[in-house]
C-alpha atoms as a PDB file:
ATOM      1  CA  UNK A   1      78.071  99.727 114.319  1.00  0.00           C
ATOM      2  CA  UNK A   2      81.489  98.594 114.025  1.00  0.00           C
ATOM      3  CA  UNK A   3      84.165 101.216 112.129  1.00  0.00           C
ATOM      4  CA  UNK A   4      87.603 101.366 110.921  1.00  0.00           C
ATOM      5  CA  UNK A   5      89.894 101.112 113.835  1.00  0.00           C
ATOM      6  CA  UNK A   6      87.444  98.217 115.827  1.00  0.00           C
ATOM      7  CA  UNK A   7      88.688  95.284 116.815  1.00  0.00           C
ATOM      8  CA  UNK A   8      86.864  92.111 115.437  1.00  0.00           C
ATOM      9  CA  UNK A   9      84.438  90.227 117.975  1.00  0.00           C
ATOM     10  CA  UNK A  10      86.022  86.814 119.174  1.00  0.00           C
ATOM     11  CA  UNK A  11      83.245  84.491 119.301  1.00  0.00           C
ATOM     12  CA  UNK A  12      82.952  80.796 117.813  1.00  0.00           C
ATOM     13  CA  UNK A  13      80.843  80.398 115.062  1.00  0.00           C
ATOM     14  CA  UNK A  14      80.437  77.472 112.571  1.00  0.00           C
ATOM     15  CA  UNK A  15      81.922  76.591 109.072  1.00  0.00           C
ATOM     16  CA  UNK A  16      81.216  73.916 106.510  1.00  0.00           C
ATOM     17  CA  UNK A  17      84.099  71.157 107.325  1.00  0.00           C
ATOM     18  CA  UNK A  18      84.838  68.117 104.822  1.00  0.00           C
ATOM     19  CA  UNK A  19      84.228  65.978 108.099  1.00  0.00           C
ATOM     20  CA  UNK A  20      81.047  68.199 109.041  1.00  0.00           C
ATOM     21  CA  UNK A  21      80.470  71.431 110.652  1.00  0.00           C
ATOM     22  CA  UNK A  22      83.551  72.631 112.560  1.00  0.00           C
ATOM     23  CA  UNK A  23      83.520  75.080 114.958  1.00  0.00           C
ATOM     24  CA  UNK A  24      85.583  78.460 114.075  1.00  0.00           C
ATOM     25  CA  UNK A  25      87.160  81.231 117.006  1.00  0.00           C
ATOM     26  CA  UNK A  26      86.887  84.450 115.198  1.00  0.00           C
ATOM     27  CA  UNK A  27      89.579  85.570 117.404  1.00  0.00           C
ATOM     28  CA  UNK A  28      91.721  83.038 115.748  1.00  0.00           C
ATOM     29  CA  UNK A  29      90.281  83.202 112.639  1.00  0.00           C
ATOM     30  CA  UNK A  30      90.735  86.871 112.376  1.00  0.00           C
ATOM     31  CA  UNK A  31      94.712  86.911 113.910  1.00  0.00           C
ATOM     32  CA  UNK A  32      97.755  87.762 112.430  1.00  0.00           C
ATOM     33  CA  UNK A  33      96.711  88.150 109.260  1.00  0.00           C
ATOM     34  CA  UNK A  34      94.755  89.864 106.372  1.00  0.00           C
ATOM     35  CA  UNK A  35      91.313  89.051 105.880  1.00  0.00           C
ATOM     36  CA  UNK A  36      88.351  90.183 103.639  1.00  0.00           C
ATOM     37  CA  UNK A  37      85.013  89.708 105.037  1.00  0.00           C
ATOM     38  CA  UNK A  38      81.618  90.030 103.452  1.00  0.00           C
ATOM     39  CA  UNK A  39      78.397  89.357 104.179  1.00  0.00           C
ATOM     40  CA  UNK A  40      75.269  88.491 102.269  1.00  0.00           C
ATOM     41  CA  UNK A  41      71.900  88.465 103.736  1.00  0.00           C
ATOM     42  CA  UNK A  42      71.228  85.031 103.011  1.00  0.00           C
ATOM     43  CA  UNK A  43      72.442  82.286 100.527  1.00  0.00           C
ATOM     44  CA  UNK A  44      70.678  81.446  97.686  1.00  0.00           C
ATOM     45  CA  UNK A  45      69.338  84.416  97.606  1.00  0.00           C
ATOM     46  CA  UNK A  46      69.623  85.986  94.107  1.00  0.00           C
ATOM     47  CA  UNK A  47      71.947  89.230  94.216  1.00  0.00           C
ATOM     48  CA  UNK A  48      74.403  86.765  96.525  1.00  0.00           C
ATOM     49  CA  UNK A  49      74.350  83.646  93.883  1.00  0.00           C
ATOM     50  CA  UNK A  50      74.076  85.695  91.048  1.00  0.00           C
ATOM     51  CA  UNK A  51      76.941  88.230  91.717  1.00  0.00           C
ATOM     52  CA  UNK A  52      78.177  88.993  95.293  1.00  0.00           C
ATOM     53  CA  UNK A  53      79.510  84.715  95.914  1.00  0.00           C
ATOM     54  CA  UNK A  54      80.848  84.324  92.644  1.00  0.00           C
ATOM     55  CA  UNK A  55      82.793  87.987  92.364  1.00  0.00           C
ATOM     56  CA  UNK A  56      84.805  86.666  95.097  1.00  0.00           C
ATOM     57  CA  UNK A  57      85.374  83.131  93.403  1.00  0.00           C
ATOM     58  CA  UNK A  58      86.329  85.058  89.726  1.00  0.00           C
ATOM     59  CA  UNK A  59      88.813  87.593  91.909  1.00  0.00           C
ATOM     60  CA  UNK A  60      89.983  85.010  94.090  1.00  0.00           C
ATOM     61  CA  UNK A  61      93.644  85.002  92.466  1.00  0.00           C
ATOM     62  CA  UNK A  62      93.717  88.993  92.304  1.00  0.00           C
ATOM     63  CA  UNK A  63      92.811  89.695  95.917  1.00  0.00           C
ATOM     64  CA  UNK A  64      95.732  86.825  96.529  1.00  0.00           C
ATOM     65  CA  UNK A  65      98.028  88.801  95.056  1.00  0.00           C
ATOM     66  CA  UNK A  66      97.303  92.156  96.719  1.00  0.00           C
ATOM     67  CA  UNK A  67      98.493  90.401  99.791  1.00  0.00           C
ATOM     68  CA  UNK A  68      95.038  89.225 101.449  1.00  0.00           C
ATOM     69  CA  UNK A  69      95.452  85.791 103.087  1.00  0.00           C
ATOM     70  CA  UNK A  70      91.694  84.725 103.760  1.00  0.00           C
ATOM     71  CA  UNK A  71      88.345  85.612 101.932  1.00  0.00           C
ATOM     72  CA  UNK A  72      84.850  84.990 104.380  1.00  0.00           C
ATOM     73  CA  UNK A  73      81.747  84.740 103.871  1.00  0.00           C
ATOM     74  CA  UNK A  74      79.266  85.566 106.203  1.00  0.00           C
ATOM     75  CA  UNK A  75      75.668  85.095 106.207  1.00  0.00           C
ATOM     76  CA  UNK A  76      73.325  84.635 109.051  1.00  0.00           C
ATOM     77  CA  UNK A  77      71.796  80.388 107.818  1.00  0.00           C
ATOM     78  CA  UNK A  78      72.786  77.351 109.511  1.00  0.00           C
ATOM     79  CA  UNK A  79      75.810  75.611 108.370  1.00  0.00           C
ATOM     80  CA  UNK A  80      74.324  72.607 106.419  1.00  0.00           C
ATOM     81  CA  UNK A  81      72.824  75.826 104.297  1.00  0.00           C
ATOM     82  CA  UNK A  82      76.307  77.410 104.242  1.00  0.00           C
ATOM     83  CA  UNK A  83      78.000  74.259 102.900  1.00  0.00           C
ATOM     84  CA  UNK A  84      75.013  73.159 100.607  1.00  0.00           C
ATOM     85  CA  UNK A  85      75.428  76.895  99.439  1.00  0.00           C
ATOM     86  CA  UNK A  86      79.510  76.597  99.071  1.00  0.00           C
ATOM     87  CA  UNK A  87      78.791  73.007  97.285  1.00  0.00           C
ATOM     88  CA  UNK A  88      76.601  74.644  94.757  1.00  0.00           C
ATOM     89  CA  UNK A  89      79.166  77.564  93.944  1.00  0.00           C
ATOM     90  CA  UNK A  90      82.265  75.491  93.466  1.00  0.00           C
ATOM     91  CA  UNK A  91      83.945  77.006  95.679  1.00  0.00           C
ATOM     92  CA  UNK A  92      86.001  74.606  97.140  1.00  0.00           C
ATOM     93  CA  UNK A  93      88.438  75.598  99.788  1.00  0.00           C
ATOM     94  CA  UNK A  94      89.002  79.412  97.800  1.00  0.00           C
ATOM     95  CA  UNK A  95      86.589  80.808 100.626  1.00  0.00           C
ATOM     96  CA  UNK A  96      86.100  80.375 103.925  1.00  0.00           C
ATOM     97  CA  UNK A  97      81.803  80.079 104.917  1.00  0.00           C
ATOM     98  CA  UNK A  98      81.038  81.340 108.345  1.00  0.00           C
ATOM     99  CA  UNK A  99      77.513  80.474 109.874  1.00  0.00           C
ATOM    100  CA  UNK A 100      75.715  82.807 111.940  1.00  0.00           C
ATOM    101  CA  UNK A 101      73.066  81.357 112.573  1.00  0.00           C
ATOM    102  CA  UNK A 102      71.861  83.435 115.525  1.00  0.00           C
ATOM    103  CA  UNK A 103      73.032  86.128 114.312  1.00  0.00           C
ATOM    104  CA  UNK A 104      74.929  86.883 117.303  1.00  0.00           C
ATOM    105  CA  UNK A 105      77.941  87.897 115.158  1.00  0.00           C
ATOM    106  CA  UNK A 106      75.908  90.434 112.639  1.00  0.00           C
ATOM    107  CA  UNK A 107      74.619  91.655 116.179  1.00  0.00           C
ATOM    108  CA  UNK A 108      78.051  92.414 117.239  1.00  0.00           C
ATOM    109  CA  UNK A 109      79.103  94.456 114.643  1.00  0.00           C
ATOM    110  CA  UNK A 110      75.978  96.178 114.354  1.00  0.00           C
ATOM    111  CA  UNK A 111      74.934  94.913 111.230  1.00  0.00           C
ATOM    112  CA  UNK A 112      72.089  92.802 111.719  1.00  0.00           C
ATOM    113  CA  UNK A 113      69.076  93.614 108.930  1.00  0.00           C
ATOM    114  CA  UNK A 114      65.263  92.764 110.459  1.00  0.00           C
ATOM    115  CA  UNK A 115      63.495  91.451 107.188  1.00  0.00           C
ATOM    116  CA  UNK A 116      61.199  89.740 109.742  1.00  0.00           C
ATOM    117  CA  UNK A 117      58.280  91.341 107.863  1.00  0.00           C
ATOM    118  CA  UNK A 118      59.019  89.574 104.900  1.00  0.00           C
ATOM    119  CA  UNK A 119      59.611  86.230 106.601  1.00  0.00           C
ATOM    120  CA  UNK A 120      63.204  86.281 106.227  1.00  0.00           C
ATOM    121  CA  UNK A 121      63.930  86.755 110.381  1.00  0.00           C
ATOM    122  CA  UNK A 122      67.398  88.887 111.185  1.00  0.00           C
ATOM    123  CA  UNK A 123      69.431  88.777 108.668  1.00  0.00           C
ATOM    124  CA  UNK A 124      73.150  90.437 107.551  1.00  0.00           C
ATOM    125  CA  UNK A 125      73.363  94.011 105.640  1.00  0.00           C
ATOM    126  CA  UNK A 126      75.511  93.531 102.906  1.00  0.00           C
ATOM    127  CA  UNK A 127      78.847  94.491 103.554  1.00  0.00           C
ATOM    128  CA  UNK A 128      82.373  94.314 103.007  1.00  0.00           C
ATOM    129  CA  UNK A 129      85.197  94.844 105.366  1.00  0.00           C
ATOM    130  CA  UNK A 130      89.485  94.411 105.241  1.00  0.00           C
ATOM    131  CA  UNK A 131      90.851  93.366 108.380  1.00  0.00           C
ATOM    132  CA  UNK A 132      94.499  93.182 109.436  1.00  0.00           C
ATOM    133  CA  UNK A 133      95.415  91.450 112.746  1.00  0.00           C
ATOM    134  CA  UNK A 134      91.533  90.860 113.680  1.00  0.00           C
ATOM    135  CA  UNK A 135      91.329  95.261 113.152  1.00  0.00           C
ATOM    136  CA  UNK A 136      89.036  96.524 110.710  1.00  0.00           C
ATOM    137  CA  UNK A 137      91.085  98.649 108.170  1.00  0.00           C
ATOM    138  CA  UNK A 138      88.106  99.299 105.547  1.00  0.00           C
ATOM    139  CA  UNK A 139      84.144  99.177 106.302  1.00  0.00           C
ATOM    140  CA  UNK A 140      81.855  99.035 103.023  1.00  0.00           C
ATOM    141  CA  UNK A 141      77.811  98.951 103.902  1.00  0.00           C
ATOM    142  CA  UNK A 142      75.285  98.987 100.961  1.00  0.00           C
ATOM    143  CA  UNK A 143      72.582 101.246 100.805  1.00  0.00           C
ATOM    144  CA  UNK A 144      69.033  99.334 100.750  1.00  0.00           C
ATOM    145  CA  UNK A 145      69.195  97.296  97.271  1.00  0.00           C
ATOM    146  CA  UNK A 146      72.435  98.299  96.445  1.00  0.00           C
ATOM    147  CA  UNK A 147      75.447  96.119  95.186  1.00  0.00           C
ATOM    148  CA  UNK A 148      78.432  98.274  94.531  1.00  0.00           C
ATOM    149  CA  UNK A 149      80.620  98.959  97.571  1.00  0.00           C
ATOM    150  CA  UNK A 150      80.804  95.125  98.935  1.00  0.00           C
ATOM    151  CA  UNK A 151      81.417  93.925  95.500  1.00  0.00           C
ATOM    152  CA  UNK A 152      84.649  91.889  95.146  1.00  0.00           C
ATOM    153  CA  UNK A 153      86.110  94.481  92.279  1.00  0.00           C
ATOM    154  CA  UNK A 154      85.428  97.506  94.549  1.00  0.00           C
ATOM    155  CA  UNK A 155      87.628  95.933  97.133  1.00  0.00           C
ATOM    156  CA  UNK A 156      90.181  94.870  94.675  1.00  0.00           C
ATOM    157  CA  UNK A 157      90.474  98.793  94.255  1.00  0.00           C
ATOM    158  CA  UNK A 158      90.797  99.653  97.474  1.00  0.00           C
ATOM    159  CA  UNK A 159      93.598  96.743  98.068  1.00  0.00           C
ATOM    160  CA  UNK A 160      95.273  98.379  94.790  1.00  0.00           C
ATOM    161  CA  UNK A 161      95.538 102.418  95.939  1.00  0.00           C
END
């Protein structure tokens, strides 16, 4: 699993586009900058419509300020899902959606979830991470269920120490 002091895979992934999917380098999505990444195992799903999206939408302003210059969201669905999904929240160009698909991202940092059981396929744990310059800084992983560490007000605190 990836951990503070990791460098940030560089792979191309997808993103909702106002022309249509566009592709995304994480390499260059990830450089020379400050980023906050989390991941949700799935959109739509209730937990990450209900709380996990939208606590990044209401803090938007406040994690601004505290210096970060990107917010991502990660979650391993297509990218017509991912932009249906950022259509639905209103999010408008606050956050960027990445869309792993394959899950060949999750994979990379070690954080892929196998709900195959319950139909779901590989998914994402739910995490949150800070990265400056494409170099993870802070890792946050939920336990099983949980929804505490990844939230957008527990990274707002860690931003603020």
């Amino acid at each position: 699993m990836i951990k503070v002091g990791d460098k940030l895979p560089a792979m191309k992934l997808m993103t909702p586009g106002t022309e249509g999917p566009q592709e995304v380098d994480t390499g260059e999505l990830f450089a020379a900058k400050t980023v906050v990444l989390f991941a949700v195992p799935g959109a739509f799903t209730p937990t990450c419509s209900a709380k996990h999206l939208p606590g990044f939408l209401e803090q938007y302003d406040a994690l601004k300020a505290k210096g970060v210059d990107a917010i991502v969201c990660l979650a391993v669905n297509d990218v017509f899902v991912m932009g249906a999904w950022a259509a639905s929240q209103s999010a408008g160009d606050k956050i960027i959606f990445l869309a792993d698909g394959s899950a060949m991202f999750t994979r990379a940092l070690g954080l892929e979830l196998d709900l195959v059981t319950r139909g779901l396929g590989v998914r994402s744990q739910r995490f949150a991470l800070i990265a400056k310059d494409g170099i993870v800084t802070y890792l946050a992983v939920e336990q099983a269920g949980g929804f505490e560490v990844s939230r957008a007000e527990s990274i707002l605190e860690v931003l603020s120490a």
